[in-house]
Protein backbone atom coordinates (compact mmCIF):
# COMPACT_ATOMS: atom_id res chain seq x y z
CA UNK A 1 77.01 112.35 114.27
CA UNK A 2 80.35 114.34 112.78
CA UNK A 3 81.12 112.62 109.69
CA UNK A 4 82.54 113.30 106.49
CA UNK A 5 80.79 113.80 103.14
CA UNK A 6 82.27 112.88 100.23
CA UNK A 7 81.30 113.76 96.52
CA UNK A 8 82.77 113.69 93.01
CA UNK A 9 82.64 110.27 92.03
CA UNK A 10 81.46 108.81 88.63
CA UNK A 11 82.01 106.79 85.89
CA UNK A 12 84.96 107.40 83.93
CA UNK A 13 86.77 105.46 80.88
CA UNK A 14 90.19 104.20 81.53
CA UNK A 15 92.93 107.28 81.03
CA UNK A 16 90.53 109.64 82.43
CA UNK A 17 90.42 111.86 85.47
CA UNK A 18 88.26 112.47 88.50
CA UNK A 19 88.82 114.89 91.69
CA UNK A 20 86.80 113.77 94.63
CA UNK A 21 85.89 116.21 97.39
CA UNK A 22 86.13 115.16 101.30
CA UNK A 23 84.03 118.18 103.13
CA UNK A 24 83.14 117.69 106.99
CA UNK A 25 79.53 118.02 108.21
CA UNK A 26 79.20 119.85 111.02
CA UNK A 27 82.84 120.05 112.25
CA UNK A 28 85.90 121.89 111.05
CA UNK A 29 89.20 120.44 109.33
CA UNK A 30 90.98 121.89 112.34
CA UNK A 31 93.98 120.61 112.73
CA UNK A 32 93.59 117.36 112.13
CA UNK A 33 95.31 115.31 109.37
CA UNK A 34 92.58 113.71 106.89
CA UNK A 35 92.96 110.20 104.75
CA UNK A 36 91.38 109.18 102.07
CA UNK A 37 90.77 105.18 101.76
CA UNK A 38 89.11 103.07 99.12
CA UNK A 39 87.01 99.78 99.07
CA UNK A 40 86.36 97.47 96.39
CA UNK A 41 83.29 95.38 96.96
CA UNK A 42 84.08 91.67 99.23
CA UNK A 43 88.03 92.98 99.86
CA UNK A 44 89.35 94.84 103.30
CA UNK A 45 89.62 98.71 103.11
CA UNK A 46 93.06 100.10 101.98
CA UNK A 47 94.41 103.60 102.69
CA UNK A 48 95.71 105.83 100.13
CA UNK A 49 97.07 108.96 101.18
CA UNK A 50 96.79 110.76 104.25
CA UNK A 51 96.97 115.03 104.26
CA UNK A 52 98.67 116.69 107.91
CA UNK A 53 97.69 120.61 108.29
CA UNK A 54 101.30 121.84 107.18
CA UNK A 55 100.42 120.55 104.08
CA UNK A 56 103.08 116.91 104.47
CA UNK A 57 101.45 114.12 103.25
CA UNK A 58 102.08 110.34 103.88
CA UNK A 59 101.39 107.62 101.32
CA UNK A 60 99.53 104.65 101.65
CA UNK A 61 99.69 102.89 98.38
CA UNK A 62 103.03 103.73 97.06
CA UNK A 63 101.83 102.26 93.46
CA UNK A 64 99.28 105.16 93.52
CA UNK A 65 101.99 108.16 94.06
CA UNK A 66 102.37 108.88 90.67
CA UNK A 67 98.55 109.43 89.66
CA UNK A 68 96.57 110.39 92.63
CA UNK A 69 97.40 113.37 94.55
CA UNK A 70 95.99 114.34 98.00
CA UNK A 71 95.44 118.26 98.92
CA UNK A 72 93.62 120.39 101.48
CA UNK A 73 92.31 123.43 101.56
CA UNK A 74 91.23 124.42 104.76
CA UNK A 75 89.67 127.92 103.66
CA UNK A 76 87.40 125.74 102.07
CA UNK A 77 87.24 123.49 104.75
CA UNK A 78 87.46 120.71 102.32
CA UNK A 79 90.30 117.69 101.65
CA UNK A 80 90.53 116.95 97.49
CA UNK A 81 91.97 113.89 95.96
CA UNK A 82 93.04 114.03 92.15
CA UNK A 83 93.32 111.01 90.09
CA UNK A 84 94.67 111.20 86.73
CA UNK A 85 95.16 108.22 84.19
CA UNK A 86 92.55 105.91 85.82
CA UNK A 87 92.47 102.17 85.28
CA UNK A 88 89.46 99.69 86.00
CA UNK A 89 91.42 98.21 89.24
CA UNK A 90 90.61 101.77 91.15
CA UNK A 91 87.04 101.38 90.62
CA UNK A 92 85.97 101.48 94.55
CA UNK A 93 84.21 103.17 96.84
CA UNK A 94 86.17 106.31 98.33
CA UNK A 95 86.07 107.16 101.94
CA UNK A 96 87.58 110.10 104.02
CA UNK A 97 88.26 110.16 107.12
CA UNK A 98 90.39 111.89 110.18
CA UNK A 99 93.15 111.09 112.47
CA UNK A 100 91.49 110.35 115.55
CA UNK A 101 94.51 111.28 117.53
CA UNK A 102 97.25 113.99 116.91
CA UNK A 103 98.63 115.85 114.39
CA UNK A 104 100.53 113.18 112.16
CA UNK A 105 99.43 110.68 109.82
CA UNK A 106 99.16 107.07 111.31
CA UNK A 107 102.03 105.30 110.02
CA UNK A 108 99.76 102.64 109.52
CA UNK A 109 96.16 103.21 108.15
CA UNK A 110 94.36 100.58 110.29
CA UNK A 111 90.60 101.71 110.53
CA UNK A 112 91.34 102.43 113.57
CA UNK A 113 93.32 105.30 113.59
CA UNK A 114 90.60 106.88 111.89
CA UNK A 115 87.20 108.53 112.39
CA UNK A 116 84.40 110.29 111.32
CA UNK A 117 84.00 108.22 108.56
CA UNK A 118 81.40 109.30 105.89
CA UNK A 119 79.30 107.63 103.13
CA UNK A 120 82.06 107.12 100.57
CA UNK A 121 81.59 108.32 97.22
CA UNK A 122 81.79 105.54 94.42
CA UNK A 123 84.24 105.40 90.98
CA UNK A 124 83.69 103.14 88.89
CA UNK A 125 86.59 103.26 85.50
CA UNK A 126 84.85 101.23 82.74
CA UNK A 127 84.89 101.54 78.83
């Protein structure tokens, strides 16, 4: 099964930082544009940004813009997202995930636009 795998999650005190890695199994980046998504425990998923090949990105979560930041590089074959000044409300568990169809970012990020789906990696910002 192609799916995502997803690593660099942790516990981390309020104000910190974390960059979580999005790295296909299997399967190249191609072309494809790649989102990243979160879940907190008993609530629906929500996206949070989504990464096209030319390097555009399309936001989610506009409350998030200012902290986390979405990149690619596709030498690396690998999607990055970079939080900075974490707060206890974006403790989740991270997903990443491609655009199952074309080469733009979903305007909406509804599940299922979206595929390849890996194990999520969790966050958890606590004292």
């Amino acid at each position: 099964q192609l799916q995502f795998v997803e690593s660099g999650g942790g516990l981390v005190h309020p104000g910190g930082s974390l960059r979580l890695s999005c790295a296909p199994s299997g399967f190249t980046l191609d072309n494809s544009p790649i989102a990243w998504f979160r879940q907190v425990p008993g609530k629906d998923y929500e996206g949070v940004q989504c990464i096209m090949n030319s390097g555009l990105v399309a936001h989610y979560k506009d409350s998030l813009k200012d902290r986390f930041t979405i990149s690619r590089d596709n030498a690396k074959n690998t999607v990055y997202l970079q939080m900075n000044n974490l707060k206890p409300e974006d403790t989740a568990v991270y997903y990443c995930a491609a655009a199952v169809h074309g080469r733009v970012c979903p305007s909406d990020d509804s599940r299922i636009y979206f595929g390849s789906w890996g194990q999520g990696t969790q966050v958890i910002v606590s004292l």
